[in-house]
C-alpha atoms as a PDB file:
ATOM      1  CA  UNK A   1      65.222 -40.285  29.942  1.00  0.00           C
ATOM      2  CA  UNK A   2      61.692 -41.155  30.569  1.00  0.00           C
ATOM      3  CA  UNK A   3      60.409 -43.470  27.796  1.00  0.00           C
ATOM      4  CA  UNK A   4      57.383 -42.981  25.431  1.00  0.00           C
ATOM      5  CA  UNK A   5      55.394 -45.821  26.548  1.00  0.00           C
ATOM      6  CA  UNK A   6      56.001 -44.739  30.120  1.00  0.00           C
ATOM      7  CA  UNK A   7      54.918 -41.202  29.221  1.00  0.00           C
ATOM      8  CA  UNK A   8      51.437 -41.930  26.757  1.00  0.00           C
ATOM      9  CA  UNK A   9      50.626 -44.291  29.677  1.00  0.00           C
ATOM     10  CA  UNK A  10      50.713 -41.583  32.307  1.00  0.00           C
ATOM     11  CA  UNK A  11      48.976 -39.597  29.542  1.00  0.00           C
ATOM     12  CA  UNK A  12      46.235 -41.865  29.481  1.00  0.00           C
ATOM     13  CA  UNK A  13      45.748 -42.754  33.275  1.00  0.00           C
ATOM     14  CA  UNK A  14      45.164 -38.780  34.496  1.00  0.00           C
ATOM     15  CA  UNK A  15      42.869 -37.844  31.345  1.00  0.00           C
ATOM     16  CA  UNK A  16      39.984 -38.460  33.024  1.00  0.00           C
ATOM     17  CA  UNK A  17      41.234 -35.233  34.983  1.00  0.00           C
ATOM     18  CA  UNK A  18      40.541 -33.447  32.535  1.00  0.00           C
ATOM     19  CA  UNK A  19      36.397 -33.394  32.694  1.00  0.00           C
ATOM     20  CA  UNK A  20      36.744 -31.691  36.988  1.00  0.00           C
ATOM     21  CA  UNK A  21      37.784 -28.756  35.361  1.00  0.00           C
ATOM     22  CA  UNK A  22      36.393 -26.374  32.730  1.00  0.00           C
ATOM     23  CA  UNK A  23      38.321 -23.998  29.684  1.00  0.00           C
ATOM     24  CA  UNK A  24      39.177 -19.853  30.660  1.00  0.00           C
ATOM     25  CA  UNK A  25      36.314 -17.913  28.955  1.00  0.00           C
ATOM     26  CA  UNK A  26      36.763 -14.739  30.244  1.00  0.00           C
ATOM     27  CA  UNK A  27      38.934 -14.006  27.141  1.00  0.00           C
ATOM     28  CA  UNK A  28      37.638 -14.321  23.967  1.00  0.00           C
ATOM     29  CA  UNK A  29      39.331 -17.178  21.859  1.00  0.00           C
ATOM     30  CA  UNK A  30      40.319 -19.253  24.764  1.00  0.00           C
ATOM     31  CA  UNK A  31      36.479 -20.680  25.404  1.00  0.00           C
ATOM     32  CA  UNK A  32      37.258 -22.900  22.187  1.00  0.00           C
ATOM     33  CA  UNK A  33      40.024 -24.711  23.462  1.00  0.00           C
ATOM     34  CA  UNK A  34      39.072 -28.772  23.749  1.00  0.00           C
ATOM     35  CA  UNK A  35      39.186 -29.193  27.408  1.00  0.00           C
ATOM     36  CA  UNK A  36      39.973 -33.090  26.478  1.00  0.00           C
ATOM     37  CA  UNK A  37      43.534 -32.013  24.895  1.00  0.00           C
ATOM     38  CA  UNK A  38      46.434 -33.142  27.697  1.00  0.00           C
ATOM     39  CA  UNK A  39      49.894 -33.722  26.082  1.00  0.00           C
ATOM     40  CA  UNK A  40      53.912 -34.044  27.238  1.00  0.00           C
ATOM     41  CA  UNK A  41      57.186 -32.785  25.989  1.00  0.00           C
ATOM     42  CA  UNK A  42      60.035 -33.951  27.830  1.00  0.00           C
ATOM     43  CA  UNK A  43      64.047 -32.759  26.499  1.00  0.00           C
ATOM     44  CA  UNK A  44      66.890 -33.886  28.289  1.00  0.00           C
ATOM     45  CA  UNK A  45      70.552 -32.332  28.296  1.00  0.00           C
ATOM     46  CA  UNK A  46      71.657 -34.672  25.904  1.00  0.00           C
ATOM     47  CA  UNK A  47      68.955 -33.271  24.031  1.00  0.00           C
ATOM     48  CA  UNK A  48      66.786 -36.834  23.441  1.00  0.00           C
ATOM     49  CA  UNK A  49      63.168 -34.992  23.573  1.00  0.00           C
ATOM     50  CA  UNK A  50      60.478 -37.761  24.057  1.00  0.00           C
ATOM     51  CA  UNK A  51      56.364 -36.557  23.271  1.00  0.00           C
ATOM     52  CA  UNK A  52      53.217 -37.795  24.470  1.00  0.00           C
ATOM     53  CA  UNK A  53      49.934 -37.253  23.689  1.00  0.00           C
ATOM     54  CA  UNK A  54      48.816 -33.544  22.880  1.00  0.00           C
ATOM     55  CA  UNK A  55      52.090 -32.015  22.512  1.00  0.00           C
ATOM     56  CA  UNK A  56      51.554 -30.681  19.321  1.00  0.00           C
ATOM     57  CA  UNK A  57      48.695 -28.556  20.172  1.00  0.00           C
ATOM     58  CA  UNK A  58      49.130 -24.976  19.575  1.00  0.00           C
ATOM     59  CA  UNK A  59      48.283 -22.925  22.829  1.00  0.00           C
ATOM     60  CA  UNK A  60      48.794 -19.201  24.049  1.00  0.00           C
ATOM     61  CA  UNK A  61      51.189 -18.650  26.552  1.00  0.00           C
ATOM     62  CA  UNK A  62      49.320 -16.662  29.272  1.00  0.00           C
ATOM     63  CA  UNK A  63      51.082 -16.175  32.198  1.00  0.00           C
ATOM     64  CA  UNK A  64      54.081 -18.417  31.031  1.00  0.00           C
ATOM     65  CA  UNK A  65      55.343 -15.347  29.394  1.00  0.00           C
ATOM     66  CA  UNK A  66      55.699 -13.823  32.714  1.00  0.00           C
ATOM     67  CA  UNK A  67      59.335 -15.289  33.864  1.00  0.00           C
ATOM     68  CA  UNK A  68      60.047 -14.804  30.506  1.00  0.00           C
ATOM     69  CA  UNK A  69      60.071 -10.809  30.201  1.00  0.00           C
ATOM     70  CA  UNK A  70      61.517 -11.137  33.895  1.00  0.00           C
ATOM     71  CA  UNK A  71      64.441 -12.719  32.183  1.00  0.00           C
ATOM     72  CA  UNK A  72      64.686  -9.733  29.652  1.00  0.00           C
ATOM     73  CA  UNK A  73      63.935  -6.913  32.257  1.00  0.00           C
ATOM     74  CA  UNK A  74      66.636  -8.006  34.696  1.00  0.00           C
ATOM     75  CA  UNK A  75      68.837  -7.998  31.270  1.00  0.00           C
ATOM     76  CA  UNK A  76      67.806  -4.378  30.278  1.00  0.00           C
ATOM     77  CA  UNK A  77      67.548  -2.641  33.683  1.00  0.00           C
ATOM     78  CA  UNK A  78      69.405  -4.964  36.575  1.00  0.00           C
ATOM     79  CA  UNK A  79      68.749  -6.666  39.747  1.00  0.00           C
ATOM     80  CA  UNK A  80      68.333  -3.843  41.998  1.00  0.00           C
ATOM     81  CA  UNK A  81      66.017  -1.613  40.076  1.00  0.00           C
ATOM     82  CA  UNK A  82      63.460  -4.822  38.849  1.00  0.00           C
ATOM     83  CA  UNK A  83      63.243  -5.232  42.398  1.00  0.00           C
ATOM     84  CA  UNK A  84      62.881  -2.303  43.750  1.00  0.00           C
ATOM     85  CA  UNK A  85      59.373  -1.681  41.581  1.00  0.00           C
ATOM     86  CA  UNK A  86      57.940  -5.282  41.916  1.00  0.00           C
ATOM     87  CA  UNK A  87      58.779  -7.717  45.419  1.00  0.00           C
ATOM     88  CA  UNK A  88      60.277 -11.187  45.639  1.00  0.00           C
ATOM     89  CA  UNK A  89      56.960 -12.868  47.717  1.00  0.00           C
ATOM     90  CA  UNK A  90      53.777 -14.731  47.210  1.00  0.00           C
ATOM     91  CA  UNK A  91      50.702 -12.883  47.487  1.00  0.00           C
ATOM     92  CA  UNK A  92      49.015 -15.220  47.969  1.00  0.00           C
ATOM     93  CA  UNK A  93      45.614 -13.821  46.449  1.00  0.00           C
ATOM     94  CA  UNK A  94      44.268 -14.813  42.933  1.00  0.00           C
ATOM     95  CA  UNK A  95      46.940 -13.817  39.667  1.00  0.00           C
ATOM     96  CA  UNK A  96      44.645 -11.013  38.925  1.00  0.00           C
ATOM     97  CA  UNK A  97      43.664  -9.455  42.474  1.00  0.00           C
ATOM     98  CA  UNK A  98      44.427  -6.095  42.769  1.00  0.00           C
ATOM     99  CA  UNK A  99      43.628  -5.824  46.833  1.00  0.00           C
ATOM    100  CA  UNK A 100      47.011  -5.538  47.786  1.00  0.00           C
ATOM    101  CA  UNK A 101      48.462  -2.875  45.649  1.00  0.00           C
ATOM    102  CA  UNK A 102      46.607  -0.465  48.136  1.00  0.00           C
ATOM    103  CA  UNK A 103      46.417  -2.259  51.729  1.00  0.00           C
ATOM    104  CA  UNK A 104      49.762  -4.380  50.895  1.00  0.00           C
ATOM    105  CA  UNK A 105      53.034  -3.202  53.019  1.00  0.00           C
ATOM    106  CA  UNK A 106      55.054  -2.967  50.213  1.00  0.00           C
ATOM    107  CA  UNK A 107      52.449  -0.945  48.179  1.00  0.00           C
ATOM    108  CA  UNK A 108      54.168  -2.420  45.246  1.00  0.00           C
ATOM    109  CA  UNK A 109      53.155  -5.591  43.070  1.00  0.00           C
ATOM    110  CA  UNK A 110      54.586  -8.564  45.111  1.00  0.00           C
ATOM    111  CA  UNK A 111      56.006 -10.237  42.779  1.00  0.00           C
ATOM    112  CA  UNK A 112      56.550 -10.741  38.289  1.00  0.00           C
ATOM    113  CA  UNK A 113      54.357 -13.756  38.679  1.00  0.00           C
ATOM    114  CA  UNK A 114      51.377 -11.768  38.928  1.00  0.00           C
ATOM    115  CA  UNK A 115      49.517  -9.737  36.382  1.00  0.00           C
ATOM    116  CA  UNK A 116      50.077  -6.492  37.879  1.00  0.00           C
ATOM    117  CA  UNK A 117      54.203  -7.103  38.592  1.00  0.00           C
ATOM    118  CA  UNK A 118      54.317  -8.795  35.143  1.00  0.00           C
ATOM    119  CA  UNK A 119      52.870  -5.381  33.721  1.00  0.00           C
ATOM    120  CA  UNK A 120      55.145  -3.261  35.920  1.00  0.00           C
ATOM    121  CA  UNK A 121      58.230  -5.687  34.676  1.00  0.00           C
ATOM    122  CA  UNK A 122      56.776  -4.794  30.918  1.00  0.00           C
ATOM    123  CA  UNK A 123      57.490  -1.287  31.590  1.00  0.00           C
ATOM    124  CA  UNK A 124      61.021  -1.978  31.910  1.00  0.00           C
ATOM    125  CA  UNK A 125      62.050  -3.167  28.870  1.00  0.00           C
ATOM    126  CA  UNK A 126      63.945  -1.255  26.810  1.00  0.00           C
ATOM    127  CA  UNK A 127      62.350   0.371  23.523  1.00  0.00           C
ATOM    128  CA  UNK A 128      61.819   3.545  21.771  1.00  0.00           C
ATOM    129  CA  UNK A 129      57.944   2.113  21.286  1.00  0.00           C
ATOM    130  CA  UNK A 130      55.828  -0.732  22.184  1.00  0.00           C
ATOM    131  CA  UNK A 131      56.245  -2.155  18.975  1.00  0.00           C
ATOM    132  CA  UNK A 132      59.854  -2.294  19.935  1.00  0.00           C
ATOM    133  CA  UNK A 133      59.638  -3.456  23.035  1.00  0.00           C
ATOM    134  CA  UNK A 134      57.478  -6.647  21.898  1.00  0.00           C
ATOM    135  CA  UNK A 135      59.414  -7.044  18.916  1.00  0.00           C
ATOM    136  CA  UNK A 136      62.479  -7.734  21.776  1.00  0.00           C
ATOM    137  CA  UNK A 137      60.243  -9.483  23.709  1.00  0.00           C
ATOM    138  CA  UNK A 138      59.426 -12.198  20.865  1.00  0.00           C
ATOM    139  CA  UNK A 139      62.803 -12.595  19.638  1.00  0.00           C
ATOM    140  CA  UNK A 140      64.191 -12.805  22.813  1.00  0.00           C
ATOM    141  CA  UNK A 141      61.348 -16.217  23.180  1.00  0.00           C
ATOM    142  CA  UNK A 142      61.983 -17.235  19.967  1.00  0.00           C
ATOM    143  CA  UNK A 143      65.522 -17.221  20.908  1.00  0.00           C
ATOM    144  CA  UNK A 144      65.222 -19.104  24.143  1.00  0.00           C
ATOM    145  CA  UNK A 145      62.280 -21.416  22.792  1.00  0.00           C
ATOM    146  CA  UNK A 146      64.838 -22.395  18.996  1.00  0.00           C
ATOM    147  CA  UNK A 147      61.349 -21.732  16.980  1.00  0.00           C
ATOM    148  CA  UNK A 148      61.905 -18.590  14.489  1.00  0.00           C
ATOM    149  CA  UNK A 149      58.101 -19.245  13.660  1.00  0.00           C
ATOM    150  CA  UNK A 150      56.512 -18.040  16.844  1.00  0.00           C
ATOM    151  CA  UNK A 151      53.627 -15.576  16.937  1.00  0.00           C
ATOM    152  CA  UNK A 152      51.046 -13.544  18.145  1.00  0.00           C
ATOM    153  CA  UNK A 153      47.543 -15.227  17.924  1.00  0.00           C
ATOM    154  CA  UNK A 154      45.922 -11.985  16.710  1.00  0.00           C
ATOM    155  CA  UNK A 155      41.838 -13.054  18.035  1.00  0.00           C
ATOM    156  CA  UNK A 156      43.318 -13.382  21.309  1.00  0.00           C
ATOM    157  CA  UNK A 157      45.387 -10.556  21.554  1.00  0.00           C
ATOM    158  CA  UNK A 158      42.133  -8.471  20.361  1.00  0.00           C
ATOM    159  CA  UNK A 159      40.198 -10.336  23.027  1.00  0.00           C
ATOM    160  CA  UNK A 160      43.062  -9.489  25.675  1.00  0.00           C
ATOM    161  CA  UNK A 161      42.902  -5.585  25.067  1.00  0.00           C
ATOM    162  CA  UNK A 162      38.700  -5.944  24.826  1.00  0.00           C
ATOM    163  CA  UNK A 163      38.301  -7.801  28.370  1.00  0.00           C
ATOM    164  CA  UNK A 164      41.721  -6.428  30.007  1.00  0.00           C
ATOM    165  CA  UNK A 165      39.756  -3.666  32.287  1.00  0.00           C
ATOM    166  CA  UNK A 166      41.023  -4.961  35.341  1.00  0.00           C
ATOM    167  CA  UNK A 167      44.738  -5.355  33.908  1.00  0.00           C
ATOM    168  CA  UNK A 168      44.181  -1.682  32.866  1.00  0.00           C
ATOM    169  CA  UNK A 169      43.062  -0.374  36.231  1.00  0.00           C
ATOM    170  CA  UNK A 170      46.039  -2.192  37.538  1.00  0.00           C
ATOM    171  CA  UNK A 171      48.388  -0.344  35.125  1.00  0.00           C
ATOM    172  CA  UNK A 172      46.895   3.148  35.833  1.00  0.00           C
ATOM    173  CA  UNK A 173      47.102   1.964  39.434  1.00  0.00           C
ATOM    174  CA  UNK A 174      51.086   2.203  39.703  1.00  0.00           C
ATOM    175  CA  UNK A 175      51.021   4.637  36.959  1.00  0.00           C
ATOM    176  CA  UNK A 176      49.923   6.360  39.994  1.00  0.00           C
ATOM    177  CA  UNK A 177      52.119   5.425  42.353  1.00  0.00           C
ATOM    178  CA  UNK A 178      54.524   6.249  40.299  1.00  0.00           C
ATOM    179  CA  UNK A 179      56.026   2.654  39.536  1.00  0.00           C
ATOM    180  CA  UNK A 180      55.466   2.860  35.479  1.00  0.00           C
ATOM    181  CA  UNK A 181      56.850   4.988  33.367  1.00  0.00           C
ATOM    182  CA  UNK A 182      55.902   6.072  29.780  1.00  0.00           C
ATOM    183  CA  UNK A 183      52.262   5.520  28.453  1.00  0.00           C
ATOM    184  CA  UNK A 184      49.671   3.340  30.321  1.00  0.00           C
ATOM    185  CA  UNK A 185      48.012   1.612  27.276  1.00  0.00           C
ATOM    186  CA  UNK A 186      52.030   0.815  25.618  1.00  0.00           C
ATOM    187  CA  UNK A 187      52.671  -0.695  28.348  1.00  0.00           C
ATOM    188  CA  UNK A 188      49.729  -2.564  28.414  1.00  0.00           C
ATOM    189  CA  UNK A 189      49.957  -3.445  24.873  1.00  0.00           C
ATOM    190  CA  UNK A 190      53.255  -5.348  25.141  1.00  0.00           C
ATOM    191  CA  UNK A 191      51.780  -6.718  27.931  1.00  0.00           C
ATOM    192  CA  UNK A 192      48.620  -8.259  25.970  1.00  0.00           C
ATOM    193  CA  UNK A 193      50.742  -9.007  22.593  1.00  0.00           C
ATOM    194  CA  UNK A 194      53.183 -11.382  24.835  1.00  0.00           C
ATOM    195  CA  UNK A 195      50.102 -13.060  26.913  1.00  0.00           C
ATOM    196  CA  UNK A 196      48.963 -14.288  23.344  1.00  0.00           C
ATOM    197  CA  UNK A 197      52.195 -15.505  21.924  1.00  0.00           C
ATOM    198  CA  UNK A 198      51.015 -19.071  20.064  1.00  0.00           C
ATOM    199  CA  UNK A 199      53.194 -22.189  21.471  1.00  0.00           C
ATOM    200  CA  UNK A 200      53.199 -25.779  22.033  1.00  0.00           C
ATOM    201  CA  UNK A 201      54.184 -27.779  24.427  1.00  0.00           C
ATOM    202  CA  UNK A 202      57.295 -28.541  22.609  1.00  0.00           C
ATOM    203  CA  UNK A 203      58.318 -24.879  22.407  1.00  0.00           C
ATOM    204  CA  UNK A 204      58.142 -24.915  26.443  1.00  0.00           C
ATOM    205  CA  UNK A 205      60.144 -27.804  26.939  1.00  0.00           C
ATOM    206  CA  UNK A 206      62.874 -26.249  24.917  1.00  0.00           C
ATOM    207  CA  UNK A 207      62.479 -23.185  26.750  1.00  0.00           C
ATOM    208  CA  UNK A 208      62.116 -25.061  30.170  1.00  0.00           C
ATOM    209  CA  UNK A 209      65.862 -26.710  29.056  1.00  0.00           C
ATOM    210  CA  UNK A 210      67.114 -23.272  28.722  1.00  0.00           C
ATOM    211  CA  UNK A 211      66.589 -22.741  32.370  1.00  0.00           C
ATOM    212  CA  UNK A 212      67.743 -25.942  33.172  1.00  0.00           C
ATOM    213  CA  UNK A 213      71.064 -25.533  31.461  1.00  0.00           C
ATOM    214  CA  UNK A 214      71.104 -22.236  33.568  1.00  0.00           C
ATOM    215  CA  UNK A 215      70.797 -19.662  30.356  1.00  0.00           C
ATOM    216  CA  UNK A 216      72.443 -21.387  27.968  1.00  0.00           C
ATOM    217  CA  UNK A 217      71.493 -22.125  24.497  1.00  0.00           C
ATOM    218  CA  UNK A 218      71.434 -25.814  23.036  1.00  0.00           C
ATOM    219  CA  UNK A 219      74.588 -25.005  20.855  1.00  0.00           C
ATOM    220  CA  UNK A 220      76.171 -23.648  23.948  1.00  0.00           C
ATOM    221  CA  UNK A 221      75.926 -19.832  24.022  1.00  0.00           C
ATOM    222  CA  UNK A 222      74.857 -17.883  26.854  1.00  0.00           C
ATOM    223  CA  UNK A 223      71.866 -15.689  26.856  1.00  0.00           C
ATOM    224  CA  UNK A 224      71.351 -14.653  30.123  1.00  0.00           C
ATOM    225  CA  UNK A 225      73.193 -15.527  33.281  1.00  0.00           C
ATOM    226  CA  UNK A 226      73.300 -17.841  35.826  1.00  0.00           C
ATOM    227  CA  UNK A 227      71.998 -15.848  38.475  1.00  0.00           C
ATOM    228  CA  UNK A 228      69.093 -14.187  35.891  1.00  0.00           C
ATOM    229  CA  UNK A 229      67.971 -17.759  35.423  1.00  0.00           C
ATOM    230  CA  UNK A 230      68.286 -18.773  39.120  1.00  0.00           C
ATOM    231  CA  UNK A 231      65.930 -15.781  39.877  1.00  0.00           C
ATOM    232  CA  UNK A 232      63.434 -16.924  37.315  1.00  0.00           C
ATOM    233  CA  UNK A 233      63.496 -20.336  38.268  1.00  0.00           C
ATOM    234  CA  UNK A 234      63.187 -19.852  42.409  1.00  0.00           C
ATOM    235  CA  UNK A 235      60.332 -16.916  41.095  1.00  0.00           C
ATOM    236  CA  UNK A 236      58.806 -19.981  39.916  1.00  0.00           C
ATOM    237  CA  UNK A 237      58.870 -22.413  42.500  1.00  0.00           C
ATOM    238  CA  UNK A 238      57.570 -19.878  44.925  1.00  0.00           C
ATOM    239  CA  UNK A 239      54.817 -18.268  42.735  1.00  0.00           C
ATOM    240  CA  UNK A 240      54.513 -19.858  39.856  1.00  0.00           C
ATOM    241  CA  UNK A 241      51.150 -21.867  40.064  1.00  0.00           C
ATOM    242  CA  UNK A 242      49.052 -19.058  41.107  1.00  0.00           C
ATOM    243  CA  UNK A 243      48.120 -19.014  44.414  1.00  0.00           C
ATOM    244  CA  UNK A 244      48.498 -23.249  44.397  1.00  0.00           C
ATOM    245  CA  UNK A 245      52.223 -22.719  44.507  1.00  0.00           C
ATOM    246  CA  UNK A 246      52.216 -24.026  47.791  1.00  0.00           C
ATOM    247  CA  UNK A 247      50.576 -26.856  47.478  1.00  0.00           C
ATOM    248  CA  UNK A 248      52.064 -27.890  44.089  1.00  0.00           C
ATOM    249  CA  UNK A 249      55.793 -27.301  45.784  1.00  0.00           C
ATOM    250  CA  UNK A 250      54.902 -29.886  48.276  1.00  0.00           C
ATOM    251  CA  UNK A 251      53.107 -32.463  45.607  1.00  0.00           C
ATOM    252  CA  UNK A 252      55.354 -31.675  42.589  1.00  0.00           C
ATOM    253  CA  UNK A 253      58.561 -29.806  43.363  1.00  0.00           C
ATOM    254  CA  UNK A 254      59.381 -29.102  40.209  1.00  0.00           C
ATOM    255  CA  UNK A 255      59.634 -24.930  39.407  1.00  0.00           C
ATOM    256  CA  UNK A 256      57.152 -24.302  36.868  1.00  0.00           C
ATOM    257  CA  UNK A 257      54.537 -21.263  35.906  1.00  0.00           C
ATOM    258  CA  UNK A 258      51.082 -22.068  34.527  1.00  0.00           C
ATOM    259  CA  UNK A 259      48.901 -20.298  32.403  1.00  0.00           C
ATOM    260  CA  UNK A 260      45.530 -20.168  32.179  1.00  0.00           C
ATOM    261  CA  UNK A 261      45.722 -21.529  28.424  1.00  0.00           C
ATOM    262  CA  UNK A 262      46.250 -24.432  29.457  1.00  0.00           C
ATOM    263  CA  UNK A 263      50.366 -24.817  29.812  1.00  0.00           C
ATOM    264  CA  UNK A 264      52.509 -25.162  32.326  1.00  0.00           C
ATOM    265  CA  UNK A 265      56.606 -24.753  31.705  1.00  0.00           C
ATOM    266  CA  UNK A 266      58.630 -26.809  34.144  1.00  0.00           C
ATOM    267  CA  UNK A 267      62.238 -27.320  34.809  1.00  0.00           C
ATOM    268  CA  UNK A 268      64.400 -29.641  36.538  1.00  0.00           C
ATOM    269  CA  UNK A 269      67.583 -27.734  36.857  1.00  0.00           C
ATOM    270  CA  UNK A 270      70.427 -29.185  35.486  1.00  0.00           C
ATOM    271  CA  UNK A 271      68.545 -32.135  33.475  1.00  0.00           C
ATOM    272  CA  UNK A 272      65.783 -31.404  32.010  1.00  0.00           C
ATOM    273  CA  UNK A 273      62.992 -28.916  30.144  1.00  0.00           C
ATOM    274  CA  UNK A 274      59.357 -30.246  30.604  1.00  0.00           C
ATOM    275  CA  UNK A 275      56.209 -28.735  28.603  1.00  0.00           C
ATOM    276  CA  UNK A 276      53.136 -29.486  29.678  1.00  0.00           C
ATOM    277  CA  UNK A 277      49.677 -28.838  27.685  1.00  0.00           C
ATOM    278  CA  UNK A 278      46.088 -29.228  29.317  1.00  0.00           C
ATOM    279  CA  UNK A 279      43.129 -26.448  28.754  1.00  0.00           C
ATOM    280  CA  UNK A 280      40.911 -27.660  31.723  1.00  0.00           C
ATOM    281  CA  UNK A 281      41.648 -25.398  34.675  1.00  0.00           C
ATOM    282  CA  UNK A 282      40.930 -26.223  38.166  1.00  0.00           C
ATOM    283  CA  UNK A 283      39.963 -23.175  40.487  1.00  0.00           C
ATOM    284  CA  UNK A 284      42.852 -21.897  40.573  1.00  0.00           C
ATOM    285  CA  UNK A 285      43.405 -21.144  36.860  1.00  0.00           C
ATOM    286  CA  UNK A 286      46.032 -24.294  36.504  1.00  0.00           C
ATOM    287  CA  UNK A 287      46.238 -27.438  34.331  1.00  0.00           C
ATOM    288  CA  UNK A 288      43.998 -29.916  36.257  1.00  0.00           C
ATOM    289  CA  UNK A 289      45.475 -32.394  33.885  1.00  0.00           C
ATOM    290  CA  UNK A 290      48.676 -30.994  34.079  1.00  0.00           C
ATOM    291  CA  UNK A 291      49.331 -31.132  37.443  1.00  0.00           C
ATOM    292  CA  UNK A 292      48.197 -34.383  37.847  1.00  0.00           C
ATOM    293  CA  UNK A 293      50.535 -35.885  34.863  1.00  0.00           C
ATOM    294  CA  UNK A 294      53.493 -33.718  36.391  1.00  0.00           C
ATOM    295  CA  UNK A 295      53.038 -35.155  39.796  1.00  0.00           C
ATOM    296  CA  UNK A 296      52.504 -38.220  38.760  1.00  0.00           C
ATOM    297  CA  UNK A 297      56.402 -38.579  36.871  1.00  0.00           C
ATOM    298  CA  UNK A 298      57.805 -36.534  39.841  1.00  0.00           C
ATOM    299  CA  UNK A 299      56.456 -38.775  42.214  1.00  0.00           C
ATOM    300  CA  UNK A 300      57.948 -42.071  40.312  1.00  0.00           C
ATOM    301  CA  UNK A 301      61.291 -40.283  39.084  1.00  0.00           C
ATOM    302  CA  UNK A 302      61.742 -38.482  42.847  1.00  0.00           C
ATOM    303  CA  UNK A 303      62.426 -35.259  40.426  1.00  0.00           C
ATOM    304  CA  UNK A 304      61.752 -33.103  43.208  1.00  0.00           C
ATOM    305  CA  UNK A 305      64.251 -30.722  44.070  1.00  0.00           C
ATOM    306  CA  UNK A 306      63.257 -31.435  47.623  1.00  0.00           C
ATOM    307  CA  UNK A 307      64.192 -35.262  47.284  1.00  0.00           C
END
């Protein structure tokens, strides 16, 4: 295991990062977040969990929630039909384009990583209403995470359904195609409501452990399979960082999924969860911070799973 010293120093040598990039604002709430924040959560399989700066800063999870509900979909429905309403690919356009969804091949999203597949994966899970939907979808993180206490941030899930036009014309989008079923705006709903779940980056590393242990808990039980994780996981390495997945495969190595509050969730299969915590973005809508402290440690600890 890395040690603390080792971990505040890399901390301190890539804050400067943080001052290239600037906070999201285009949702109410997150425009307060102090782009100087940058912390570390490492837990092993032993379970030794070692923290460095800004850890303890409570964040929303964004787009972190997106392998996530992918996890619980591929529970409720299976494999084959998940995939056969959202792809497998990159896009390779912005998180939140919607250009493809009409001049695209598959004419489906291409894949749960971005906002408009992570909505069509909402519409999967199981639920007489949205209420009941999200209240799976937070147990079923507060499962995987081991913290009982997690929660909507209510200011930015009212900001999420007040700014979320272009998430709604997404939604209506393959409500036209035919790709979601039920109401538009429930969808939509669970869809905004797990976007503003409140973590640190504690409660990622956990959950990042989870994946590395392959869908196990910490006390040994199984939540989801093997193969569920291994789709999440390879999901993330191939999409995860926006449309910088490529890049951050070849630097990094590591599968992980960003959000643009500032987290990023990282695993290294079989060893290790890693929770990262960094508001300034770069263009891109990642962790400049982040990304830098993560490719630093994967760099010195050949953690790639390309090494």
């Amino acid at each position: 295991m890395l040690m603390k010293s080792f971990l505040e120093g890399v901390i301190n040598r890539n804050k400067y990062m943080c001052e290239l990039g600037k906070v999201a604002d285009y949702i109410p709430g997150l425009s307060t977040a102090n782009k100087n924040h940058l912390g570390i959560c490492i837990i092993d399989t032993s379970g030794e969990i070692v923290i460095a700066g800004d850890a303890d800063v409570k964040f929303t999870l964004q787009s972190i929630s997106k392998p996530l509900t992918l996890m619980l979909a591929l529970l409720d429905q299976g494999e084959k039909y998940v995939f056969s309403k959202v792809g497998m690919e990159p896009s390779g356009d912005a998180f939140n384009s919607i250009r493809k969804l009409e001049t695209g091949r598959m004419r489906k999203p291409f894949n749960p990583m971005i906002n408009a597949g992570a909505i069509e994966v909402c519409s999967m899970i199981k639920g007489k209403s949205s209420a009941e939907k999200f209240e799976r979808v937070l147990n079923f993180i507060k499962l995987i995470s081991g913290n009982n206490n997690l929660k909507v941030n209510e200011d930015i899930y009212k900001g999420e359904k007040e700014t979320g036009n272009k998430n709604r014309s997404m939604a209506y989008f393959l409500k036209g195609e035919g790709l979601i079923s039920g109401d538009v705006e429930d969808v939509l709903d669970v869809y905004f409501k797990q976007c503003s779940i409140e973590v640190t980056a504690i409660d990622l590393a956990k959950i990042g452990l989870f994946l590395a242990r392959g869908g196990v808990l910490e006390n040994g039980d199984r939540v989801v399979s093997e193969h569920i994780a291994t789709i999440a996981k390879t999901l993330m390495m191939t999409c995860g960082m926006y449309d910088g997945s490529g890049e951050f495969a070849i630097k990094v190595g590591i599968p992980s999924k960003s959000g643009v509050g500032g987290g990023i969730l990282s695993v290294i299969p079989g060893k290790m969860g890693i929770g990262v915590f960094g508001p300034s973005l770069d263009l891109k809508g990642n962790s400049i911070g982040g990304i830098a402290v993560l490719e630093e440690i994967a760099e010195n600890f050949k953690f790639s799973i390309f090494n």
